[in-house]
PDB file of N, CA and C in Angstrom:
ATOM      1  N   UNK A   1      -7.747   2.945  -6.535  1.00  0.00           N
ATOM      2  CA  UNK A   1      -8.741   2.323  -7.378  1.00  0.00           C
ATOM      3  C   UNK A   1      -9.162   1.010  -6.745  1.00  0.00           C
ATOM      4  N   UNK A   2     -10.405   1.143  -6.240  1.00  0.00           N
ATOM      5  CA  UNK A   2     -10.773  -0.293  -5.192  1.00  0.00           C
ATOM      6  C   UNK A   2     -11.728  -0.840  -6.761  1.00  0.00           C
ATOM      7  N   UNK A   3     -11.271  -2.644  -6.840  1.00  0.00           N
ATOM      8  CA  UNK A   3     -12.182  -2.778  -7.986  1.00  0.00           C
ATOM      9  C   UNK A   3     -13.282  -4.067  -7.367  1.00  0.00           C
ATOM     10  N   UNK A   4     -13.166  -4.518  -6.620  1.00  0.00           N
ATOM     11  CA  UNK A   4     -14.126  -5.517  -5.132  1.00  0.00           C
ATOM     12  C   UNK A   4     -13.967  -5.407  -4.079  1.00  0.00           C
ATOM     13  N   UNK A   5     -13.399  -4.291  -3.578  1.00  0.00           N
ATOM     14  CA  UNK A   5     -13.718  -4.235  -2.144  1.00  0.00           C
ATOM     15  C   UNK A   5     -12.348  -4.892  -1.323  1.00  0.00           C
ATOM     16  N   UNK A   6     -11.836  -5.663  -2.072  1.00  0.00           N
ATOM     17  CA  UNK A   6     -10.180  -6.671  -1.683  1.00  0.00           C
ATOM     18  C   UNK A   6      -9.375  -5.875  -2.340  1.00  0.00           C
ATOM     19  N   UNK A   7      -9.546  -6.024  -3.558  1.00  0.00           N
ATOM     20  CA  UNK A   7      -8.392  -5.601  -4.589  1.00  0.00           C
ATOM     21  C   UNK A   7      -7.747  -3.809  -4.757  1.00  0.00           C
ATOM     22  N   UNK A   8      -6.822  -3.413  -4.179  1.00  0.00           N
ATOM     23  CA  UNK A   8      -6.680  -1.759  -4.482  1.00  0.00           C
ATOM     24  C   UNK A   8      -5.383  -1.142  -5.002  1.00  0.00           C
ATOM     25  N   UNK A   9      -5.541  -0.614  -5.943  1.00  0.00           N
ATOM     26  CA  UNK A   9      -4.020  -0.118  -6.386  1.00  0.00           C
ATOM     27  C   UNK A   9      -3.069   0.284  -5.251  1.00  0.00           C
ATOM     28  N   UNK A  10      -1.382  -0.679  -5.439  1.00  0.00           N
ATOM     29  CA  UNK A  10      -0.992  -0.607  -4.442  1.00  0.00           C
ATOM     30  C   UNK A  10      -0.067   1.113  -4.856  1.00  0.00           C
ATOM     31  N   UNK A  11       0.424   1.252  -3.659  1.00  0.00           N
ATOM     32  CA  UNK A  11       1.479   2.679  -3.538  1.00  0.00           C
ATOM     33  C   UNK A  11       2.666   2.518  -4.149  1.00  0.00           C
ATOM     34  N   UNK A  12       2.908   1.267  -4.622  1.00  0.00           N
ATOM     35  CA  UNK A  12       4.293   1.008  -4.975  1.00  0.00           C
ATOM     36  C   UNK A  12       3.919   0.332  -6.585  1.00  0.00           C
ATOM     37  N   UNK A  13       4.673   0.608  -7.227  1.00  0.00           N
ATOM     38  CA  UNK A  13       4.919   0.058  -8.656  1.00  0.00           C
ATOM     39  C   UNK A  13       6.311  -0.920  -8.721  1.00  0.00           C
ATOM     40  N   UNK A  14       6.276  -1.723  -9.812  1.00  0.00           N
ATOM     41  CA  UNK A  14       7.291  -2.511 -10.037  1.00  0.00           C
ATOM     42  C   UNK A  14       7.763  -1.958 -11.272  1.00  0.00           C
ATOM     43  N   UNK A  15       9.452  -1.741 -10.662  1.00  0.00           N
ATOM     44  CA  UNK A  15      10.312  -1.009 -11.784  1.00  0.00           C
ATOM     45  C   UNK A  15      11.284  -2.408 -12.781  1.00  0.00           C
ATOM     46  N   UNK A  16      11.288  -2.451 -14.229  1.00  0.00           N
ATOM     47  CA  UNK A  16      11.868  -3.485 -14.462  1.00  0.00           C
ATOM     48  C   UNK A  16      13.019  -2.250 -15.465  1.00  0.00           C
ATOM     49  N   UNK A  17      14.144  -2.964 -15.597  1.00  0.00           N
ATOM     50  CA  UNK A  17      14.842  -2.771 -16.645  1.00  0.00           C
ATOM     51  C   UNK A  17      16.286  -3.887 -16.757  1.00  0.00           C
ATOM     52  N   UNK A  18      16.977  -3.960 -17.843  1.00  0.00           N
ATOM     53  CA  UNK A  18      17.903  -4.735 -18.681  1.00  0.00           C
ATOM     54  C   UNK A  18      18.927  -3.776 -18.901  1.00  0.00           C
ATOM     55  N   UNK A  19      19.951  -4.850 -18.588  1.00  0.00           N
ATOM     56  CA  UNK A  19      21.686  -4.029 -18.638  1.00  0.00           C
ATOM     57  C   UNK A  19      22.519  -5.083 -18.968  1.00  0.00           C
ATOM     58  N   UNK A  20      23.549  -4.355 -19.555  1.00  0.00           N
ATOM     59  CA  UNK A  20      24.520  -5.137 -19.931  1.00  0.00           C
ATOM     60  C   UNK A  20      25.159  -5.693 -18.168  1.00  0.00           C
ATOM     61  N   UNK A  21      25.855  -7.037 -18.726  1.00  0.00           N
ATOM     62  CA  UNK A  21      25.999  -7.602 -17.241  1.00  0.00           C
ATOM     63  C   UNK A  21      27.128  -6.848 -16.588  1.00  0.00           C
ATOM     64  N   UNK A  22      28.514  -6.452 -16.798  1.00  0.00           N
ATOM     65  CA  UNK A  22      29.556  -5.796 -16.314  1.00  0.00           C
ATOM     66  C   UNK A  22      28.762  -4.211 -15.716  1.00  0.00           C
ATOM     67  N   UNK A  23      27.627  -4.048 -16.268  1.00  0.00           N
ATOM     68  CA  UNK A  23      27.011  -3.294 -15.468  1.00  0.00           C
ATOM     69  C   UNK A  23      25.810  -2.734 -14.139  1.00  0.00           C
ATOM     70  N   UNK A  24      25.520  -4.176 -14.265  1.00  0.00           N
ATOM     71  CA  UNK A  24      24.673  -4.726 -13.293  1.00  0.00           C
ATOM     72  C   UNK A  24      24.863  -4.058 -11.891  1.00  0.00           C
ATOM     73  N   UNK A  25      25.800  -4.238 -11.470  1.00  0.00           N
ATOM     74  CA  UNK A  25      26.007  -3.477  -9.394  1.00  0.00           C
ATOM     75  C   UNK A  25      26.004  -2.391  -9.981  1.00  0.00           C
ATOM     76  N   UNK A  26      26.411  -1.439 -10.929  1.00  0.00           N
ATOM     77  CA  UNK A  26      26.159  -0.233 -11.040  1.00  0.00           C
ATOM     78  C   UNK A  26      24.575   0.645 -11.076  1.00  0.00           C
ATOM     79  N   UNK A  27      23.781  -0.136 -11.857  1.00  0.00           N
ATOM     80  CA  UNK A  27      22.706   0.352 -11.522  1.00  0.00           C
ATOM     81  C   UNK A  27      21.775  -0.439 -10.506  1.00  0.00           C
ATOM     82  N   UNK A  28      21.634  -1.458 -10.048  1.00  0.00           N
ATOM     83  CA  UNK A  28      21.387  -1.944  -8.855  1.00  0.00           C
ATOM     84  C   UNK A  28      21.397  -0.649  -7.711  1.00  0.00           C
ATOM     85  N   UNK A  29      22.427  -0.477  -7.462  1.00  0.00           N
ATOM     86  CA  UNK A  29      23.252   0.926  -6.644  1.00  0.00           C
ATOM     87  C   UNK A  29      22.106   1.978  -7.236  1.00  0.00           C
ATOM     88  N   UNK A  30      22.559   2.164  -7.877  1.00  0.00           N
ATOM     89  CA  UNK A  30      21.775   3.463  -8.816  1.00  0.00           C
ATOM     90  C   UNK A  30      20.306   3.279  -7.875  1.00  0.00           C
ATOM     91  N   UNK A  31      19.527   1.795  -8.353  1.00  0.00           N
ATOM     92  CA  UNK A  31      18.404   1.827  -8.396  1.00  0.00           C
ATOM     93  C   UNK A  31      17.910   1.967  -6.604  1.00  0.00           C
ATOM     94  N   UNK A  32      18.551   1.043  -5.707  1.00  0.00           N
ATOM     95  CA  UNK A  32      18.673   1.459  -4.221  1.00  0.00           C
ATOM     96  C   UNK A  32      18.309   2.686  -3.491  1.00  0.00           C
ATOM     97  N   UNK A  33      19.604   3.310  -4.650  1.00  0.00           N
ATOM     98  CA  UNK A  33      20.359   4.867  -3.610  1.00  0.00           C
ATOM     99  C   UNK A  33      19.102   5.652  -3.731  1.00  0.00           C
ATOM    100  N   UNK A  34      18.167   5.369  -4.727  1.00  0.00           N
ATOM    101  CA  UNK A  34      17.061   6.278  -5.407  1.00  0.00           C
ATOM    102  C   UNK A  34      15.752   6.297  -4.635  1.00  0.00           C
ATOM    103  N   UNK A  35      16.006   4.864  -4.051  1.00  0.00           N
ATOM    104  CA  UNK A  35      14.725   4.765  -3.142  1.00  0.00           C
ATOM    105  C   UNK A  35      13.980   3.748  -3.611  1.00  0.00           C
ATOM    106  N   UNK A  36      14.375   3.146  -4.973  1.00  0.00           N
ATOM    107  CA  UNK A  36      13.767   1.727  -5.434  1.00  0.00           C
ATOM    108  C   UNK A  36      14.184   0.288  -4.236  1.00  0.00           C
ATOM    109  N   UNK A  37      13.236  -0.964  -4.276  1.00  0.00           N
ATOM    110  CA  UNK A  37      13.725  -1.981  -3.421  1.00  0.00           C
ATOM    111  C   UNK A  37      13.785  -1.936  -1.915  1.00  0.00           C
ATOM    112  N   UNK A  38      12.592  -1.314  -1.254  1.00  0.00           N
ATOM    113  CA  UNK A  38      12.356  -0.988   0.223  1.00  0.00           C
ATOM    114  C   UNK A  38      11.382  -1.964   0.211  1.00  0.00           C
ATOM    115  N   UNK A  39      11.356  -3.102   1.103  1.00  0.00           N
ATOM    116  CA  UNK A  39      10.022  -4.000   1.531  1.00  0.00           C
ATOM    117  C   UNK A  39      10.141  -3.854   2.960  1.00  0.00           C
ATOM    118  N   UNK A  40       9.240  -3.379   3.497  1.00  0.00           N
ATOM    119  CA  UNK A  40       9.609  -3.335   5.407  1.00  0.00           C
ATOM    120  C   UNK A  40      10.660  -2.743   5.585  1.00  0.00           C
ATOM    121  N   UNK A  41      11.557  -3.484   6.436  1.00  0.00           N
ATOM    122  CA  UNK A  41      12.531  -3.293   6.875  1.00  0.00           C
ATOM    123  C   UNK A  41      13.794  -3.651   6.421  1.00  0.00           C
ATOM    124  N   UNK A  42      13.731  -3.342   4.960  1.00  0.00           N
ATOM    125  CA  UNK A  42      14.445  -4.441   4.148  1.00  0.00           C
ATOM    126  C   UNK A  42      14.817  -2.919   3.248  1.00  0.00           C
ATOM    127  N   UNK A  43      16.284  -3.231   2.474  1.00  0.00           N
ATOM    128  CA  UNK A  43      16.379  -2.424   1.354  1.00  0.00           C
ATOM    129  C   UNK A  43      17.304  -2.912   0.363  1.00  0.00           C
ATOM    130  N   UNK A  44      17.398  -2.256  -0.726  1.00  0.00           N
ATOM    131  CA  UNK A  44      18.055  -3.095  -1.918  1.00  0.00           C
ATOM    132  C   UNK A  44      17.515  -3.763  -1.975  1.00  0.00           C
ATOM    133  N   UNK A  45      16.730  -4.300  -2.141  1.00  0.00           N
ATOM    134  CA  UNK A  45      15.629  -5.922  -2.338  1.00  0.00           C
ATOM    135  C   UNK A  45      16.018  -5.857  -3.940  1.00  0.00           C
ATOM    136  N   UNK A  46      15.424  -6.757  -4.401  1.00  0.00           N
ATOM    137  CA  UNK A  46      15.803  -7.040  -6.025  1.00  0.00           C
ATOM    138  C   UNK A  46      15.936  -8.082  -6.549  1.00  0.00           C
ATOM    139  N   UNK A  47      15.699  -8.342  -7.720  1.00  0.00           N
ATOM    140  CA  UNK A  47      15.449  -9.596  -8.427  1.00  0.00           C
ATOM    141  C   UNK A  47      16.348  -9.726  -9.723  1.00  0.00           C
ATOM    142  N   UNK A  48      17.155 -10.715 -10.121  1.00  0.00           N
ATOM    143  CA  UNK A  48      18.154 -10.159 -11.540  1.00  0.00           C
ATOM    144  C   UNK A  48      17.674 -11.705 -11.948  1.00  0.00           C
ATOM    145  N   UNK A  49      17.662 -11.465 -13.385  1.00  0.00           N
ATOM    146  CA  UNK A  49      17.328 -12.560 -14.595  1.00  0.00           C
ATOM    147  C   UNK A  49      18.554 -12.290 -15.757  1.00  0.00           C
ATOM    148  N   UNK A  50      18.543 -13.729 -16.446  1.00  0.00           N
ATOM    149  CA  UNK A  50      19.571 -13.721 -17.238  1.00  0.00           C
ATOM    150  C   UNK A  50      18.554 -13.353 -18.263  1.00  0.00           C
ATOM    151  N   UNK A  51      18.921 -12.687 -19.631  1.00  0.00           N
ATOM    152  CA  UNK A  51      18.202 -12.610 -20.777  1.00  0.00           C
ATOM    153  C   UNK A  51      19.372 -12.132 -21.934  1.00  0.00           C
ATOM    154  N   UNK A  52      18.907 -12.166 -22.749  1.00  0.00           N
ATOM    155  CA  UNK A  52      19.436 -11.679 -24.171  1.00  0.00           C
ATOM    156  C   UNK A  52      18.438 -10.968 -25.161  1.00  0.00           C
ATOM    157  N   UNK A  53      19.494  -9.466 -24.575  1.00  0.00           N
ATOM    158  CA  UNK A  53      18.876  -8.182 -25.401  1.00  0.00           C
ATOM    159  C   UNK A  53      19.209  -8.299 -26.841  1.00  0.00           C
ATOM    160  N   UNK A  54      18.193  -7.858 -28.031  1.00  0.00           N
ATOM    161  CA  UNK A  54      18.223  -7.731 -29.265  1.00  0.00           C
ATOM    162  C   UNK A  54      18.437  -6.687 -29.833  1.00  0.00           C
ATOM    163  N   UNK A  55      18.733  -6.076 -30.971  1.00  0.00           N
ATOM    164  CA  UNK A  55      18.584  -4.493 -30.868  1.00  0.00           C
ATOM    165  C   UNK A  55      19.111  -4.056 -32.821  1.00  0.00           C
ATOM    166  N   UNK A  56      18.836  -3.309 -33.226  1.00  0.00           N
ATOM    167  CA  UNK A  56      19.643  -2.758 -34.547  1.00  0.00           C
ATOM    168  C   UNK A  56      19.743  -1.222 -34.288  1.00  0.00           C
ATOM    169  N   UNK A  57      20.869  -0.972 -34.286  1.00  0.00           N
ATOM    170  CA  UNK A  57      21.491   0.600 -33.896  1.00  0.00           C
ATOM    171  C   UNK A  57      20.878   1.047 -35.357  1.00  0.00           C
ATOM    172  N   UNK A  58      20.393   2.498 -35.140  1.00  0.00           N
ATOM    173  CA  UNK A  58      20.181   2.807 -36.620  1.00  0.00           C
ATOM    174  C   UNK A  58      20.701   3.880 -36.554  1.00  0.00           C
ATOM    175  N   UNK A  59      20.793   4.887 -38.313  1.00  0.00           N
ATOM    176  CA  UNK A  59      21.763   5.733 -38.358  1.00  0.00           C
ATOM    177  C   UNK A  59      21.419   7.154 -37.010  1.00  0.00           C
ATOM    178  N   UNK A  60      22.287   7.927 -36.767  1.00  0.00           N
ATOM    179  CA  UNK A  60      22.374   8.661 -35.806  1.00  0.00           C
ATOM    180  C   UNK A  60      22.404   8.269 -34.310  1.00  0.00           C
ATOM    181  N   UNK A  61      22.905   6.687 -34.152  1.00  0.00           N
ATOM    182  CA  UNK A  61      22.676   6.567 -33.034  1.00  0.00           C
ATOM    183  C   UNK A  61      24.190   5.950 -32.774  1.00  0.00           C
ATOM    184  N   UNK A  62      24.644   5.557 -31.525  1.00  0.00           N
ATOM    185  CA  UNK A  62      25.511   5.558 -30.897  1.00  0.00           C
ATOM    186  C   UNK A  62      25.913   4.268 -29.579  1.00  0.00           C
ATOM    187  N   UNK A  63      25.426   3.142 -30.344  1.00  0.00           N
ATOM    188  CA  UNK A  63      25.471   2.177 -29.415  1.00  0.00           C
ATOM    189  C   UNK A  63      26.845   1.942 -28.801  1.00  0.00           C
ATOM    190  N   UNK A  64      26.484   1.875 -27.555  1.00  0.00           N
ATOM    191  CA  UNK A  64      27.596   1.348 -26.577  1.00  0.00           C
ATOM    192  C   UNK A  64      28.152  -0.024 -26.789  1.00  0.00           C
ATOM    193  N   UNK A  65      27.146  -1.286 -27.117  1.00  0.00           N
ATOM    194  CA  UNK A  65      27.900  -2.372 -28.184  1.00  0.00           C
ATOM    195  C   UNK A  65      27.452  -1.894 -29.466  1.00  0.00           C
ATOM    196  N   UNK A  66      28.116  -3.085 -30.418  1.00  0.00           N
ATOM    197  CA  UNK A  66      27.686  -3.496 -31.267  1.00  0.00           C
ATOM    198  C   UNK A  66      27.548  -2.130 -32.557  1.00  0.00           C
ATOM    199  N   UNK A  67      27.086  -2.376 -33.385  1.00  0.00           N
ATOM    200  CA  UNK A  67      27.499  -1.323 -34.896  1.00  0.00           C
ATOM    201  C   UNK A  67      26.231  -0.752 -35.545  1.00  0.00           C
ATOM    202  N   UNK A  68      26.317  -0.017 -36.012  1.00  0.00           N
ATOM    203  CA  UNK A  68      25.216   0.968 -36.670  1.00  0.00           C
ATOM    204  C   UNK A  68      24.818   0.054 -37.961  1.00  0.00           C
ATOM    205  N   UNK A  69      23.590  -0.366 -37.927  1.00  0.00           N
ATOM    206  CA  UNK A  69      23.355  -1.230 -39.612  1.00  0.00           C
ATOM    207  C   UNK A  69      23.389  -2.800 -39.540  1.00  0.00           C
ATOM    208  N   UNK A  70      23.881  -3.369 -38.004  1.00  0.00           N
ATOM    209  CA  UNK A  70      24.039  -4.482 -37.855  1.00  0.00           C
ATOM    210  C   UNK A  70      23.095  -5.183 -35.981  1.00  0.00           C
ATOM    211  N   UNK A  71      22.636  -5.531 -36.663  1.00  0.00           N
ATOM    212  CA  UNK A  71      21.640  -6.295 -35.446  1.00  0.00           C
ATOM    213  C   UNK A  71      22.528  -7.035 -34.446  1.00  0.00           C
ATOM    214  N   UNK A  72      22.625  -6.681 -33.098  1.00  0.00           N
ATOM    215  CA  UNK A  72      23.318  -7.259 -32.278  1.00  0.00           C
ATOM    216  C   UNK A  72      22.431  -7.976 -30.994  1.00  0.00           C
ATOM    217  N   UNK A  73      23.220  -9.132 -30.602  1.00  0.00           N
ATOM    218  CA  UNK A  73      22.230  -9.427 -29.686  1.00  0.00           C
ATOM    219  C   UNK A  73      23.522  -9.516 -28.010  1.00  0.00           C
ATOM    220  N   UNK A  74      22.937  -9.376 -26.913  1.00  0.00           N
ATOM    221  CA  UNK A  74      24.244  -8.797 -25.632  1.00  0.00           C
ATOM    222  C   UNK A  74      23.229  -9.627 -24.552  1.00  0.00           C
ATOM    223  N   UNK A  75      24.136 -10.226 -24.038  1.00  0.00           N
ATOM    224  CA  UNK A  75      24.068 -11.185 -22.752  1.00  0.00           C
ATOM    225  C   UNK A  75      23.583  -9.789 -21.808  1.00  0.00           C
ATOM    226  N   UNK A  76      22.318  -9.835 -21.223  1.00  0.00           N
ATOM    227  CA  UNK A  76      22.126  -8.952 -20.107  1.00  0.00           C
ATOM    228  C   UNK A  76      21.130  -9.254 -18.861  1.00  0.00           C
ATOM    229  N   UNK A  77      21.201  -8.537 -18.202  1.00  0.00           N
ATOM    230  CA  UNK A  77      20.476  -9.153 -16.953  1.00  0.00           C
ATOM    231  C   UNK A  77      19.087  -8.138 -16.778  1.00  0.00           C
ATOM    232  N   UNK A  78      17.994  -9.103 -16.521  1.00  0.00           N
ATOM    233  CA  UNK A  78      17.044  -8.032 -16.046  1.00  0.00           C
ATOM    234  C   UNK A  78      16.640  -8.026 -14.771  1.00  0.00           C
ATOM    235  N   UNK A  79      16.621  -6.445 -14.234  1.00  0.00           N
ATOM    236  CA  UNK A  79      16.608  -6.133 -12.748  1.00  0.00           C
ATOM    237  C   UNK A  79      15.257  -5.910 -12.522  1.00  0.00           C
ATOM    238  N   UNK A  80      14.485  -6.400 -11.503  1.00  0.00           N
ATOM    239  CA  UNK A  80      13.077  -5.861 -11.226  1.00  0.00           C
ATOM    240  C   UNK A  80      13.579  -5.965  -9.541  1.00  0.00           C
ATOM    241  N   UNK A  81      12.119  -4.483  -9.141  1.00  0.00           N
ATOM    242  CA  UNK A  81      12.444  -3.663  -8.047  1.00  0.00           C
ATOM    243  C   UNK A  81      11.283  -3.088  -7.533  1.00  0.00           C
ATOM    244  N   UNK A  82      10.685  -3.223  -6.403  1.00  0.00           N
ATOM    245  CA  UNK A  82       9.205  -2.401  -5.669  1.00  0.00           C
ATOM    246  C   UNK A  82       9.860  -0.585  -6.213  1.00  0.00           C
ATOM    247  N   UNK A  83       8.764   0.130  -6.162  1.00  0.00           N
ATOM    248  CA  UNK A  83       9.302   1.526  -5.690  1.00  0.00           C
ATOM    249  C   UNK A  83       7.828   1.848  -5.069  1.00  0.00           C
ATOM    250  N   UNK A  84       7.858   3.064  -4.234  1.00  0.00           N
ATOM    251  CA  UNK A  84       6.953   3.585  -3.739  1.00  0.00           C
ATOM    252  C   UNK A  84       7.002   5.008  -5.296  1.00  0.00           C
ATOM    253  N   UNK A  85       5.340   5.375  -5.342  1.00  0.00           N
ATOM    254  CA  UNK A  85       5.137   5.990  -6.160  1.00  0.00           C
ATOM    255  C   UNK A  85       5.767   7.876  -5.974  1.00  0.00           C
ATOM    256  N   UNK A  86       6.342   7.735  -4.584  1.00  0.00           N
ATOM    257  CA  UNK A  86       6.747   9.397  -4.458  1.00  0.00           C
ATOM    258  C   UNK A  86       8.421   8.966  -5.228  1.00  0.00           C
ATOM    259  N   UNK A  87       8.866   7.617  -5.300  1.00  0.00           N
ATOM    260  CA  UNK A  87      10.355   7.691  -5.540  1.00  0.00           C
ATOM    261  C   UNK A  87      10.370   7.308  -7.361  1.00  0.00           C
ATOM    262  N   UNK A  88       9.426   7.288  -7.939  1.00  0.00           N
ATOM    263  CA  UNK A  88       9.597   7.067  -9.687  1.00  0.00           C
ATOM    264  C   UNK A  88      10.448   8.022 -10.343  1.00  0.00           C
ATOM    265  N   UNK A  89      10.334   9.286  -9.796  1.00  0.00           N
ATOM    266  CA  UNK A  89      11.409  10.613 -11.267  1.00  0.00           C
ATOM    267  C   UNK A  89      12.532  10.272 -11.061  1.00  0.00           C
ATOM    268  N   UNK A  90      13.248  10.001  -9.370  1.00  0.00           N
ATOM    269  CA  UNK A  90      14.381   9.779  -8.810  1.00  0.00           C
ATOM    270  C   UNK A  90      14.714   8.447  -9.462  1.00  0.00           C
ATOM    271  N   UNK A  91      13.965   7.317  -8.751  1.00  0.00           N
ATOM    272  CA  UNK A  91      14.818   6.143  -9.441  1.00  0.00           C
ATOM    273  C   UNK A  91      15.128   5.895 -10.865  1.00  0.00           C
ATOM    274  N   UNK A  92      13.751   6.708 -11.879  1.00  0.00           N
ATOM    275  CA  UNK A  92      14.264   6.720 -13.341  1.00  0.00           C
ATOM    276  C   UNK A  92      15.250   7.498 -13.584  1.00  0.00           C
ATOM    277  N   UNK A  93      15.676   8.953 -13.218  1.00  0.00           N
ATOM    278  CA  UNK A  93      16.571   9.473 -13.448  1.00  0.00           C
ATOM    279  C   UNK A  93      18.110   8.889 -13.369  1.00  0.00           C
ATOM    280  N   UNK A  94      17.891   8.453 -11.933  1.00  0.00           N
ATOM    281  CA  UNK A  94      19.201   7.689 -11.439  1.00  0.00           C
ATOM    282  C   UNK A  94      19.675   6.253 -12.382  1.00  0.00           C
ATOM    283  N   UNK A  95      18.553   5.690 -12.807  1.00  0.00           N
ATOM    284  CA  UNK A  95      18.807   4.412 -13.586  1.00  0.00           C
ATOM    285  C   UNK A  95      19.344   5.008 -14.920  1.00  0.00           C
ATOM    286  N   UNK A  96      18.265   6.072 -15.226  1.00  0.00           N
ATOM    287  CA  UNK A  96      19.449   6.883 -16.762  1.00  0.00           C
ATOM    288  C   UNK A  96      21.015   6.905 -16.833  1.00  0.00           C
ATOM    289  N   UNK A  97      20.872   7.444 -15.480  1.00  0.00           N
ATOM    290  CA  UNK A  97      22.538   8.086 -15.225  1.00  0.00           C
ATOM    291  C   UNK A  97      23.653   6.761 -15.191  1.00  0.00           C
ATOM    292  N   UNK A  98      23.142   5.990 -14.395  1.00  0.00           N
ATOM    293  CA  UNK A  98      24.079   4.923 -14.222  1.00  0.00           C
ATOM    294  C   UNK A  98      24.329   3.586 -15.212  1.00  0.00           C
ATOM    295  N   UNK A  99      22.925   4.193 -16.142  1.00  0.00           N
ATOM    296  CA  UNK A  99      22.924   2.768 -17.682  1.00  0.00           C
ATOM    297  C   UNK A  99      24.192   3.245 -18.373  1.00  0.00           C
ATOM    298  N   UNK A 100      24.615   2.004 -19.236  1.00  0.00           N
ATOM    299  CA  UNK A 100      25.301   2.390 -20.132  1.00  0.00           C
ATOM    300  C   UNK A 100      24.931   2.572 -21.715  1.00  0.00           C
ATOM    301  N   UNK A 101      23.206   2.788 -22.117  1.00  0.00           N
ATOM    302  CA  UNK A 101      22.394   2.915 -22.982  1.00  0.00           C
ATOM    303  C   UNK A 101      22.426   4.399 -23.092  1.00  0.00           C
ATOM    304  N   UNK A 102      22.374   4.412 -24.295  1.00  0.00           N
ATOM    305  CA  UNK A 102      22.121   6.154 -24.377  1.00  0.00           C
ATOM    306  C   UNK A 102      20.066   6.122 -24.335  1.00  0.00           C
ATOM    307  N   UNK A 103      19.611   5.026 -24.086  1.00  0.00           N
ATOM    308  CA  UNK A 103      18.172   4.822 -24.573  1.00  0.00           C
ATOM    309  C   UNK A 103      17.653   3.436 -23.658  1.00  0.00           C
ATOM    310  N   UNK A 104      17.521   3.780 -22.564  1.00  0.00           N
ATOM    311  CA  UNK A 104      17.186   2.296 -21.527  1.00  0.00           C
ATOM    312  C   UNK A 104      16.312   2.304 -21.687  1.00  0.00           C
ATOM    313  N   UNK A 105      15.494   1.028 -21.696  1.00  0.00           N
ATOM    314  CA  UNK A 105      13.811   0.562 -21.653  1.00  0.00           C
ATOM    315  C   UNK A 105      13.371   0.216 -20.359  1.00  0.00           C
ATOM    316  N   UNK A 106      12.696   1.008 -19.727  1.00  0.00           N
ATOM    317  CA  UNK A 106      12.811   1.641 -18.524  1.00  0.00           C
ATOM    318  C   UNK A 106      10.915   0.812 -18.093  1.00  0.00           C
ATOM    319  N   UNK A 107      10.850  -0.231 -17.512  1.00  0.00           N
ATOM    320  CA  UNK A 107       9.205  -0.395 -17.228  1.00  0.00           C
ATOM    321  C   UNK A 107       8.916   0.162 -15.874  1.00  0.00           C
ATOM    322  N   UNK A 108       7.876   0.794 -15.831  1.00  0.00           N
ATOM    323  CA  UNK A 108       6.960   1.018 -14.957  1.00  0.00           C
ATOM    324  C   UNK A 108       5.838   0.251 -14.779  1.00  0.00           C
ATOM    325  N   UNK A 109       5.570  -1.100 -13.575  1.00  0.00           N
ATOM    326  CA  UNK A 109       4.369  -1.511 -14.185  1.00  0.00           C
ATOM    327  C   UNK A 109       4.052  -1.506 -12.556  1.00  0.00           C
ATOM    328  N   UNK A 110       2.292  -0.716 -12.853  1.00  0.00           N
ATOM    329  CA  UNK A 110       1.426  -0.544 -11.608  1.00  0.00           C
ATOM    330  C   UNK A 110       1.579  -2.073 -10.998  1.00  0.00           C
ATOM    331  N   UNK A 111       0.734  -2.011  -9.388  1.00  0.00           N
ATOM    332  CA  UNK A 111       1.022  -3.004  -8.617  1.00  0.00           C
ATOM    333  C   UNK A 111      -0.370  -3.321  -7.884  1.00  0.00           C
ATOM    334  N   UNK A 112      -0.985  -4.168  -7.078  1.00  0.00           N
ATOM    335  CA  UNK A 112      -1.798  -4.422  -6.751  1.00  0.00           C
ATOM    336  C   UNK A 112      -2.116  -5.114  -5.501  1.00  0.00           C
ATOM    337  N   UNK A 113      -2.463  -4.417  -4.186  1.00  0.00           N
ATOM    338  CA  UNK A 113      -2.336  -4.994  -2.839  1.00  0.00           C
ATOM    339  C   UNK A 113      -3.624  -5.363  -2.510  1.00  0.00           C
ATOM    340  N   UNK A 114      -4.176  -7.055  -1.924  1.00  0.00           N
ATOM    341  CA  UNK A 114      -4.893  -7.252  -1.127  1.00  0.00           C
ATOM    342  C   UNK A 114      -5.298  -6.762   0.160  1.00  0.00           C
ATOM    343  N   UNK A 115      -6.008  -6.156   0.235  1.00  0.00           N
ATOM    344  CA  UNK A 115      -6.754  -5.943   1.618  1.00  0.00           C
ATOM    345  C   UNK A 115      -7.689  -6.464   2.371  1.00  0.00           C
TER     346      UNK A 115
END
């Protein structure tokens, strides 16, 4: 999508997601092995932020912290990561596998390269 002639949707998207911290190198790994975090000649690339996830488990669900009926809030880190657009099913799959969420909030957000 060229929108002036400079501006064109890049090949790579930026993958973000939030984890509890004791789980952090686990999906990092996850997110790598998948093909997320390639710049050049570079791999694992990656970015981690401190934040604090919010959340209320509701009935039928199964939180890994915190209690069904009670609003919890969990020290977690958020990971952002390049991917090239052939590696998205892989790195989401792999980030499923290695969260400890039965329900990760998983961003996909398009990207945008100067030419």
């Amino acid at each position: 999508m060229k929108t002036n002639g400079m501006l064109q949707e890049s090949a790579q998207v930026k993958i973000r997601v939030t984890v509890p911290q004791p789980h952090l190198a686990a999906v990092q790994t996850a997110l790598a092995e998948a093909g997320a975090g390639s710049i050049g000649s570079y791999t694992h690339c990656s970015f981690s932020h401190p934040v604090t996830g919010r959340f209320l488990p509701g009935e039928g669900s199964n939180p890994t912290v915190g209690n069904v009926g009670k609003i919890e809030e969990v020290d977690e880190v958020l990971i952002e990561a390049v991917c090239h657009k052939d590696h998205i099913e892989a790195v989401y799959h792999a980030v499923v596998l290695a969260h400890p969420y039965e329900e990760p909030a998983i961003d996909i957000i398009p990207r945008f390269d100067i030419k």
